[in-house]
PDB file of N, CA and C in Angstrom:
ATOM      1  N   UNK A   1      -6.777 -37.905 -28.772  1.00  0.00           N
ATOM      2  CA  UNK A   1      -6.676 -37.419 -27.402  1.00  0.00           C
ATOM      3  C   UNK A   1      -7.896 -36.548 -27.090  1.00  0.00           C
ATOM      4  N   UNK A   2      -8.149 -37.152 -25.628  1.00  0.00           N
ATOM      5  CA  UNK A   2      -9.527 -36.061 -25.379  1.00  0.00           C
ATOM      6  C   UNK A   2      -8.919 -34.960 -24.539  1.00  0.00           C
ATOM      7  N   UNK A   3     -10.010 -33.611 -25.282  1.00  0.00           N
ATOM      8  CA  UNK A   3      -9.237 -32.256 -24.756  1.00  0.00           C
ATOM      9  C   UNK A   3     -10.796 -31.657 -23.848  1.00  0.00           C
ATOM     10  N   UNK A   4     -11.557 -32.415 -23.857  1.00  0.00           N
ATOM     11  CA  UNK A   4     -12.742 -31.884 -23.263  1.00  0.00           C
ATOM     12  C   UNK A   4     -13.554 -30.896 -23.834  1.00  0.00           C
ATOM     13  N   UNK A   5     -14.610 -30.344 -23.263  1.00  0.00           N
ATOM     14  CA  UNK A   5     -15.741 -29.738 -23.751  1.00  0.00           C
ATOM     15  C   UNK A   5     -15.268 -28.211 -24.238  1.00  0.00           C
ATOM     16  N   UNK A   6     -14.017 -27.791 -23.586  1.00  0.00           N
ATOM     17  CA  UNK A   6     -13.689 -26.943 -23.880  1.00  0.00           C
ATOM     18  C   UNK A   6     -12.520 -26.332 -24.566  1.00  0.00           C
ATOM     19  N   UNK A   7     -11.888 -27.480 -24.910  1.00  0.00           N
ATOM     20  CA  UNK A   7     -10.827 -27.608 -25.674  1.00  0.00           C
ATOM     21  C   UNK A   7      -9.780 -27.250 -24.891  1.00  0.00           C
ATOM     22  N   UNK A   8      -9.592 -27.752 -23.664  1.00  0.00           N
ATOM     23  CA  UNK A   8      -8.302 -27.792 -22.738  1.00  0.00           C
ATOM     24  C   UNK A   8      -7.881 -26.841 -21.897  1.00  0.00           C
ATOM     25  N   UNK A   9      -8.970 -25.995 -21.772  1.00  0.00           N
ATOM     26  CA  UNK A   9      -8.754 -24.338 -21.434  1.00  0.00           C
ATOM     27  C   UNK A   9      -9.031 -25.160 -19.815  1.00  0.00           C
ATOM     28  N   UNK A  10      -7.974 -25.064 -18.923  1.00  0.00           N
ATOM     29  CA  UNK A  10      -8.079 -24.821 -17.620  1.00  0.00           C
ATOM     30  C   UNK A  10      -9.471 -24.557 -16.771  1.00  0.00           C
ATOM     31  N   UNK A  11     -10.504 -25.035 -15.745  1.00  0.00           N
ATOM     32  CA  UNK A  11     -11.200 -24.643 -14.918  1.00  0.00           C
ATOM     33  C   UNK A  11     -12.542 -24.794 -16.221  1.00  0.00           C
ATOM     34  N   UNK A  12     -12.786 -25.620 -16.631  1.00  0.00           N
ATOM     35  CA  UNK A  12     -13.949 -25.750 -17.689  1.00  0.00           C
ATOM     36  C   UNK A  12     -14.156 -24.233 -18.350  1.00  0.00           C
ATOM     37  N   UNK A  13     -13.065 -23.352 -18.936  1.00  0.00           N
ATOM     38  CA  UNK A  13     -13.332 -21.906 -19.336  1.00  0.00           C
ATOM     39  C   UNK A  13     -13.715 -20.672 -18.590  1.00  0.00           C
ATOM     40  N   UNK A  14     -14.064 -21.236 -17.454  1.00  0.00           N
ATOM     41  CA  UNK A  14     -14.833 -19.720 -16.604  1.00  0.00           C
ATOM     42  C   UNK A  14     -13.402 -19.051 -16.149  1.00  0.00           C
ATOM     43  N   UNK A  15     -13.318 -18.073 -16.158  1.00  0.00           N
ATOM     44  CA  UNK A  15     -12.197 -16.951 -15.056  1.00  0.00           C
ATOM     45  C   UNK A  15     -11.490 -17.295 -13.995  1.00  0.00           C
ATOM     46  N   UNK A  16     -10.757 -17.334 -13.202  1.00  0.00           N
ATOM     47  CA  UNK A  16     -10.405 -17.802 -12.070  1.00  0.00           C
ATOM     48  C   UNK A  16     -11.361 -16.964 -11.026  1.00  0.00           C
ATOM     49  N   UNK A  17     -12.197 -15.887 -11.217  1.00  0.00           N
ATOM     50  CA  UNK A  17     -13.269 -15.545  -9.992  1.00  0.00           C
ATOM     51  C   UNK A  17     -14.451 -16.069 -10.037  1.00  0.00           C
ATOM     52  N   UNK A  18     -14.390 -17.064 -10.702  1.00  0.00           N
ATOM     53  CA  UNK A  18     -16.148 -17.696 -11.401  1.00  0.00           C
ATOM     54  C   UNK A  18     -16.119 -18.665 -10.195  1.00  0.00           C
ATOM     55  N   UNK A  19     -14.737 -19.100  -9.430  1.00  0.00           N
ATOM     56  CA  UNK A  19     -15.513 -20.333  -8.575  1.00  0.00           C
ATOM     57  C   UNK A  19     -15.136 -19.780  -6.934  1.00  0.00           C
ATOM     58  N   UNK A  20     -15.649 -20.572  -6.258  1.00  0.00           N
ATOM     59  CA  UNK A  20     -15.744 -19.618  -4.951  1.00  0.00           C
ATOM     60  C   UNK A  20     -14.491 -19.437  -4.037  1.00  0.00           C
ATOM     61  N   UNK A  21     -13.530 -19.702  -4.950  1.00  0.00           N
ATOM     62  CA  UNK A  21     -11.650 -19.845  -3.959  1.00  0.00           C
ATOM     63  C   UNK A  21     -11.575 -18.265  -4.304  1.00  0.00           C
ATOM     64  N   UNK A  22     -11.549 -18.265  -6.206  1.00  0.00           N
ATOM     65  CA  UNK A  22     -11.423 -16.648  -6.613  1.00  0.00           C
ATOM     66  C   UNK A  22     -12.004 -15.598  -6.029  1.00  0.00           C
ATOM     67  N   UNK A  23     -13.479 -15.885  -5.949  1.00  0.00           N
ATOM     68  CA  UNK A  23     -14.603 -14.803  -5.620  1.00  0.00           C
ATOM     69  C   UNK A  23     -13.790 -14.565  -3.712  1.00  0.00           C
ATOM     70  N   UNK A  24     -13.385 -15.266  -3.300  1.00  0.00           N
ATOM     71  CA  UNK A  24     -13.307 -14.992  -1.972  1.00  0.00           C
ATOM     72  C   UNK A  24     -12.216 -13.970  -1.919  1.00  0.00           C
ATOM     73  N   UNK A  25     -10.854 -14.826  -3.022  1.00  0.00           N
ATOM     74  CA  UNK A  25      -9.989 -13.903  -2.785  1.00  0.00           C
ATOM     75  C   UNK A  25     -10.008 -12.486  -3.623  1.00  0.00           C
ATOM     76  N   UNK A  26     -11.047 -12.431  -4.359  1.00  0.00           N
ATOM     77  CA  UNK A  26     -11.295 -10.964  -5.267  1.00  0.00           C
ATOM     78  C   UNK A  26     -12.447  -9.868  -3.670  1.00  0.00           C
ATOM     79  N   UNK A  27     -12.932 -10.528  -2.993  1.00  0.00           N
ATOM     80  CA  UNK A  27     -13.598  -9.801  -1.637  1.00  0.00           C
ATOM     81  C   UNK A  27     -12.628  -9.357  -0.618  1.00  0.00           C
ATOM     82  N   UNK A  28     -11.501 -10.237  -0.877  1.00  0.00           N
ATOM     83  CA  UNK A  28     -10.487 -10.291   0.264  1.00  0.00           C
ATOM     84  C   UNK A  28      -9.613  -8.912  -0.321  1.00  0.00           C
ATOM     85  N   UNK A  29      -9.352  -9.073  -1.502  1.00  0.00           N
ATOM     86  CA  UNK A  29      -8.662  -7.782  -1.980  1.00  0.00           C
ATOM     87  C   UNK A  29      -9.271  -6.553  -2.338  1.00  0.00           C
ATOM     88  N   UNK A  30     -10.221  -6.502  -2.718  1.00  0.00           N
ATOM     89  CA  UNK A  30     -10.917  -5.170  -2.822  1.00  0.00           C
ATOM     90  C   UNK A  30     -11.397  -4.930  -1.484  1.00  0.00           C
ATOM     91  N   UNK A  31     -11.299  -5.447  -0.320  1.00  0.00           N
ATOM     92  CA  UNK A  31     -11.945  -5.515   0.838  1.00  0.00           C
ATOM     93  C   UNK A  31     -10.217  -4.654   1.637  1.00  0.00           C
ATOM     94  N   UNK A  32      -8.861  -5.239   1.176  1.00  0.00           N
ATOM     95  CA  UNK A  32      -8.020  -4.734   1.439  1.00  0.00           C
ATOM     96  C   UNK A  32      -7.434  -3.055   0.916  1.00  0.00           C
ATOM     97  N   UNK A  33      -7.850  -2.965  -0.391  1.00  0.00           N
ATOM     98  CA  UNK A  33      -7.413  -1.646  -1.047  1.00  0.00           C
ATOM     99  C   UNK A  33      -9.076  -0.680  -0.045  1.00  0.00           C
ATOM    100  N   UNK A  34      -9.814  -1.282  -0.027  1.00  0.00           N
ATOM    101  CA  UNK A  34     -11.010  -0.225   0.655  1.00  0.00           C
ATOM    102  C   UNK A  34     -10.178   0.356   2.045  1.00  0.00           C
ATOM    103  N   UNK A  35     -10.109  -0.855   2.632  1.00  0.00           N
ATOM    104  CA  UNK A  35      -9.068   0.243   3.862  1.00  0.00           C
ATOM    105  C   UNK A  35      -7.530   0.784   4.153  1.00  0.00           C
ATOM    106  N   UNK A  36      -6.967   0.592   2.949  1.00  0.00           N
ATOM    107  CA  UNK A  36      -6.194   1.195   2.642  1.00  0.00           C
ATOM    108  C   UNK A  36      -6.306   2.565   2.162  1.00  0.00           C
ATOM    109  N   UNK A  37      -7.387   2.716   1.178  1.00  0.00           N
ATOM    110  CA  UNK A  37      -8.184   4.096   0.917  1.00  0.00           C
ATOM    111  C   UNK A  37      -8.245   4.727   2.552  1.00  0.00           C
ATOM    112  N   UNK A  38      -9.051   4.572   3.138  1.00  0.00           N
ATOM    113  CA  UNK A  38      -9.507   4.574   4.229  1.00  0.00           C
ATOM    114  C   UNK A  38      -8.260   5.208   5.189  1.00  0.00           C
ATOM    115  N   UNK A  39      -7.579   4.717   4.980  1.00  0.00           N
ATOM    116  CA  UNK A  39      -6.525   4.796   6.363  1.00  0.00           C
ATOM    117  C   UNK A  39      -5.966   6.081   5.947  1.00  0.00           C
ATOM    118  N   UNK A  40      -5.490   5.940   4.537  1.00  0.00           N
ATOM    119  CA  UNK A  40      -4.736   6.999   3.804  1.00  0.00           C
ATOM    120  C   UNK A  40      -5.406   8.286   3.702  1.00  0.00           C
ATOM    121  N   UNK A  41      -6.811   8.371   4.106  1.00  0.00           N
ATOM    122  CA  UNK A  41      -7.929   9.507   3.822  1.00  0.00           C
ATOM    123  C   UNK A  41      -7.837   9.932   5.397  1.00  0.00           C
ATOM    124  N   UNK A  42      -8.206   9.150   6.060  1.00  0.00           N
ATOM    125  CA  UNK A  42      -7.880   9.578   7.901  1.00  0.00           C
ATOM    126  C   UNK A  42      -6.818   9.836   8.185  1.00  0.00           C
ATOM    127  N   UNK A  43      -5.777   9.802   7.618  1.00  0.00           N
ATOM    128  CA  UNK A  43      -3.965   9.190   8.413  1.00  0.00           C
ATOM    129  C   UNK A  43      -4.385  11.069   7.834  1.00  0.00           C
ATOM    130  N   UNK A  44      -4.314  11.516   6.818  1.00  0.00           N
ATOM    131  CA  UNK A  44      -4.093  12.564   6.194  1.00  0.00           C
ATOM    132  C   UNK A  44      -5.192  13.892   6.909  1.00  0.00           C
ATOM    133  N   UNK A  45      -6.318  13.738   6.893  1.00  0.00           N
ATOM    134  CA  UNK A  45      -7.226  14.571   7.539  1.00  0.00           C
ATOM    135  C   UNK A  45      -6.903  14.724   8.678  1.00  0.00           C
ATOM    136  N   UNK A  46      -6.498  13.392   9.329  1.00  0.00           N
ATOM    137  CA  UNK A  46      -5.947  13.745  11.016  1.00  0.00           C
ATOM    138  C   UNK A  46      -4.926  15.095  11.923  1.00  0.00           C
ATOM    139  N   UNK A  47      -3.439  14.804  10.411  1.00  0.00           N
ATOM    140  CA  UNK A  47      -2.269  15.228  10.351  1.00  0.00           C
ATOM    141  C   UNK A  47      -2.929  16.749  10.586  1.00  0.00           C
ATOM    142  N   UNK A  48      -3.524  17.348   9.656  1.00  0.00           N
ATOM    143  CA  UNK A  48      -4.728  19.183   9.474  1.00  0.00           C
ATOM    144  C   UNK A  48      -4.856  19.364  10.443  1.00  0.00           C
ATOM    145  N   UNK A  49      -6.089  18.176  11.150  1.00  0.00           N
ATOM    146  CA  UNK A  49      -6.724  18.733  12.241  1.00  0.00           C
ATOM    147  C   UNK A  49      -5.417  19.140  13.626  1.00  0.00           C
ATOM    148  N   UNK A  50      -4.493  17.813  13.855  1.00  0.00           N
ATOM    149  CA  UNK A  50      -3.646  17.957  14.596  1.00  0.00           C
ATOM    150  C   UNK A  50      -3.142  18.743  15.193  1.00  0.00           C
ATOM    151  N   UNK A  51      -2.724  19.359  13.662  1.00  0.00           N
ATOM    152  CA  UNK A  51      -1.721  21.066  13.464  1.00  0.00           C
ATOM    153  C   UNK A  51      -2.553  21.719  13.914  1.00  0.00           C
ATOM    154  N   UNK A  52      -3.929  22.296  12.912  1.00  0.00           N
ATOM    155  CA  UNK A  52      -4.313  23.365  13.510  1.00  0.00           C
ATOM    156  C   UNK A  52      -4.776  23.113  15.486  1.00  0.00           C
ATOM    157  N   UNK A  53      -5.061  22.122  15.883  1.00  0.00           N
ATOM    158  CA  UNK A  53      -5.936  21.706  17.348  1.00  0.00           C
ATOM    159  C   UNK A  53      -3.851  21.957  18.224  1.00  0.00           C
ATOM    160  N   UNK A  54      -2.898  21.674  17.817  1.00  0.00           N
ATOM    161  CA  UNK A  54      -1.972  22.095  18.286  1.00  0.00           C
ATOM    162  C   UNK A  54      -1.443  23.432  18.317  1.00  0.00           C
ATOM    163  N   UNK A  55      -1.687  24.244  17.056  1.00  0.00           N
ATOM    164  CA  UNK A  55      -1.682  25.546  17.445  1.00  0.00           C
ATOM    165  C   UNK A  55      -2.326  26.492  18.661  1.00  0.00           C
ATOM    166  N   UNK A  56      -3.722  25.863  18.272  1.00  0.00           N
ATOM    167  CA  UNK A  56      -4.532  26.381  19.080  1.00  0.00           C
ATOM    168  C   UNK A  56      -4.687  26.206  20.710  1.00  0.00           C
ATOM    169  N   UNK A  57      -3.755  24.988  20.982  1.00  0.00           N
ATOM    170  CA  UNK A  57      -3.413  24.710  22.215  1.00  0.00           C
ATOM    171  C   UNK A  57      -2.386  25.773  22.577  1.00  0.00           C
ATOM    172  N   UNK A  58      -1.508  25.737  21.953  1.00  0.00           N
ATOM    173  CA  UNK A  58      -0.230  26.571  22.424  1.00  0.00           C
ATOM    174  C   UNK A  58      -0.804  28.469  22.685  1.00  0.00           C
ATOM    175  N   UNK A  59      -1.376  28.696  21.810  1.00  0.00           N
ATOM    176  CA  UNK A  59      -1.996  30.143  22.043  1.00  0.00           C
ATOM    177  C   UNK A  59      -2.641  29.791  23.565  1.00  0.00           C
ATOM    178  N   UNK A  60      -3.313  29.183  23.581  1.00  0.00           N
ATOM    179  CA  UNK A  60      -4.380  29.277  24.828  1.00  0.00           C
ATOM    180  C   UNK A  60      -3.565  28.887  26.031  1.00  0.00           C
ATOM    181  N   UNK A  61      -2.341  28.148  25.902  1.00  0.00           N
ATOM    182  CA  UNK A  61      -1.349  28.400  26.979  1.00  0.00           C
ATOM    183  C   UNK A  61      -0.834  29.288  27.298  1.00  0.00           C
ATOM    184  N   UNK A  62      -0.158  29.569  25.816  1.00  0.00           N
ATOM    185  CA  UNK A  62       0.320  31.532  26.256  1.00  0.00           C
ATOM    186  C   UNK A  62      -0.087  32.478  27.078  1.00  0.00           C
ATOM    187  N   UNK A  63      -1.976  32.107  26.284  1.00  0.00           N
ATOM    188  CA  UNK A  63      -2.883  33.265  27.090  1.00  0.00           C
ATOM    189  C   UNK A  63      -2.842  32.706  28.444  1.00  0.00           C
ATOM    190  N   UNK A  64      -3.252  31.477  28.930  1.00  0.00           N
ATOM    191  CA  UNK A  64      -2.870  31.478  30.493  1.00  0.00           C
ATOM    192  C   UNK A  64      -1.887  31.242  31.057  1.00  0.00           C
ATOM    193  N   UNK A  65      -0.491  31.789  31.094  1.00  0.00           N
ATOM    194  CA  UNK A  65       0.521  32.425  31.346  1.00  0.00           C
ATOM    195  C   UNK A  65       0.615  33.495  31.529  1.00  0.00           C
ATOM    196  N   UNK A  66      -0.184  34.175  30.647  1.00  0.00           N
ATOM    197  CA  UNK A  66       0.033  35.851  30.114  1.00  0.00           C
ATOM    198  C   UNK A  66      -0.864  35.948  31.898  1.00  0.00           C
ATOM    199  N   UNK A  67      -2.194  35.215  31.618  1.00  0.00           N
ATOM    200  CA  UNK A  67      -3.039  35.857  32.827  1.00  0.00           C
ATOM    201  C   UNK A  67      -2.373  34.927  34.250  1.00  0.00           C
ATOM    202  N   UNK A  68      -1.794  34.454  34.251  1.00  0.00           N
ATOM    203  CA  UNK A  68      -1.284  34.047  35.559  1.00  0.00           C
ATOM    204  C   UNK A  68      -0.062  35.083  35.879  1.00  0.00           C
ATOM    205  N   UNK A  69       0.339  35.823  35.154  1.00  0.00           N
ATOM    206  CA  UNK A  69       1.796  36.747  35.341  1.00  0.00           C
ATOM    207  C   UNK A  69       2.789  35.792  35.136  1.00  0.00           C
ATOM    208  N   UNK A  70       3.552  34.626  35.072  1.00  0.00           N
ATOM    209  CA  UNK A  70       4.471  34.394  34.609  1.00  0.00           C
ATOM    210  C   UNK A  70       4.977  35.013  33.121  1.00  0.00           C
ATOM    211  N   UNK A  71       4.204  35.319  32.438  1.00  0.00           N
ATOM    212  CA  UNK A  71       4.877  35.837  31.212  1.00  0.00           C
ATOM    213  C   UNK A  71       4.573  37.773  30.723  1.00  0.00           C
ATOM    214  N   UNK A  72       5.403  38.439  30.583  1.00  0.00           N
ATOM    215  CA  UNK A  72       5.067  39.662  30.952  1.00  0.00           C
ATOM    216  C   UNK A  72       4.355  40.192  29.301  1.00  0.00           C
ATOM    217  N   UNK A  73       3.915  41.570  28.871  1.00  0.00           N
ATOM    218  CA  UNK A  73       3.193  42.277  28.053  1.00  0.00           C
ATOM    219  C   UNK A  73       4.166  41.631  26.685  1.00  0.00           C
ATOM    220  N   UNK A  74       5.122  42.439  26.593  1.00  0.00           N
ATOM    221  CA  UNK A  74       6.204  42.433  25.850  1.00  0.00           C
ATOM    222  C   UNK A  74       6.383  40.988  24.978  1.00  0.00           C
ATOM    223  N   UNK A  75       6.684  39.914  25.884  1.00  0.00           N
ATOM    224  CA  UNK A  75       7.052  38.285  25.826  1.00  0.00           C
ATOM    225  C   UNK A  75       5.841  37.794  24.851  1.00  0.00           C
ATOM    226  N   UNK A  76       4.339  38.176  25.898  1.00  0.00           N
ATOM    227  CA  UNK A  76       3.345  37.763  25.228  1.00  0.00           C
ATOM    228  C   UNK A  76       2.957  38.099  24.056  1.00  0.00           C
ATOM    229  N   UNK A  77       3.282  39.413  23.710  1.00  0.00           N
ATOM    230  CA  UNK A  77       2.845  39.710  21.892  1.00  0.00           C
ATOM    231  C   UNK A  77       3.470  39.604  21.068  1.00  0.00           C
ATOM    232  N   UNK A  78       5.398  39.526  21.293  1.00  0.00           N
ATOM    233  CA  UNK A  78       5.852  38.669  20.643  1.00  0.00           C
ATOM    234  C   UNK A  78       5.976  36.950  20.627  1.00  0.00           C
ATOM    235  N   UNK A  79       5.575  36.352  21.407  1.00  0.00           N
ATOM    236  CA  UNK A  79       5.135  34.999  21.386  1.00  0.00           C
ATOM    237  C   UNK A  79       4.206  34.600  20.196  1.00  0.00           C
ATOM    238  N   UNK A  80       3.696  35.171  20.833  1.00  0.00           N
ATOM    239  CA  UNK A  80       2.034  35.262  19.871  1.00  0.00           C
ATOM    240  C   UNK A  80       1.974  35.274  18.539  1.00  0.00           C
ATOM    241  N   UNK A  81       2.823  36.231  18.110  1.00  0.00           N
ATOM    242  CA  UNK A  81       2.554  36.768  16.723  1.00  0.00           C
ATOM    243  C   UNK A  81       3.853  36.078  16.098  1.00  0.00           C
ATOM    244  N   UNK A  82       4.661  35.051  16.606  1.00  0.00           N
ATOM    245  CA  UNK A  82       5.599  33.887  16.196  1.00  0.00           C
ATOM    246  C   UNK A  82       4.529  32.442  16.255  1.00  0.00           C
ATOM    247  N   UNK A  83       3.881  32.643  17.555  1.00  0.00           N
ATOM    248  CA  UNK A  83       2.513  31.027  17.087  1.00  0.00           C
ATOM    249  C   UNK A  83       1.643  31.688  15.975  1.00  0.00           C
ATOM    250  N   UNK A  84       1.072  32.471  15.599  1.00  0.00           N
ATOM    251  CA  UNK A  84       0.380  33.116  14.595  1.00  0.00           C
ATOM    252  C   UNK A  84       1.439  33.230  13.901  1.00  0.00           C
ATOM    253  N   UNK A  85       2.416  33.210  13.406  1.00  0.00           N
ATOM    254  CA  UNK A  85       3.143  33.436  12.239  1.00  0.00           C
ATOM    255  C   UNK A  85       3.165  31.913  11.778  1.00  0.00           C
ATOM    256  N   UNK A  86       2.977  30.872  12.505  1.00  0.00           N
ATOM    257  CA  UNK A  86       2.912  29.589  12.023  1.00  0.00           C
ATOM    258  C   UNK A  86       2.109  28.737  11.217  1.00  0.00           C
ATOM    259  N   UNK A  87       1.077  29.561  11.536  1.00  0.00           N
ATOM    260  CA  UNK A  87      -0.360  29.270  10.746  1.00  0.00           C
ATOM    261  C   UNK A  87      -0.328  29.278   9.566  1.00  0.00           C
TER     262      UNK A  87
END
């Protein structure tokens, strides 16, 4: 029985990324975990910025409240020092 040049080993011996079906799908997957990295590095840095850019909204509302008079002395520095206690 003939077993061929390589003694029967599947794909004449090379790897399954040696021919260009593999190589595509080895680009396709390291091409997938890259933006998965990616997403997971932004999704996360975003969440930081969020918080702190939401804190900082809410103070600067306070303060223009405080200066429009809807919110009196008292209200405003305990407000305040409950959004600053959040930080």
């Amino acid at each position: 029985m003939y077993r061929g040049l390589n003694g029967g080993w599947a794909m004449a011996g090379y790897p399954f990324w040696a021919h260009w079906g593999g190589i595509g799908m080895v680009i396709v997957i390291l091409a997938a975990i890259a933006i998965a990295i990616v997403a997971i590095v932004r999704t996360g840095r975003s969440n930081r910025v969020e918080h702190g850019a939401a804190e900082a909204r809410g103070l600067d509302i306070l303060a223009e409240r405080f200066a429009r008079g809807e919110v009196d002395a008292e209200t405003y520095r305990s407000m305040k020092a409950e959004l600053e206690a959040k930080s």
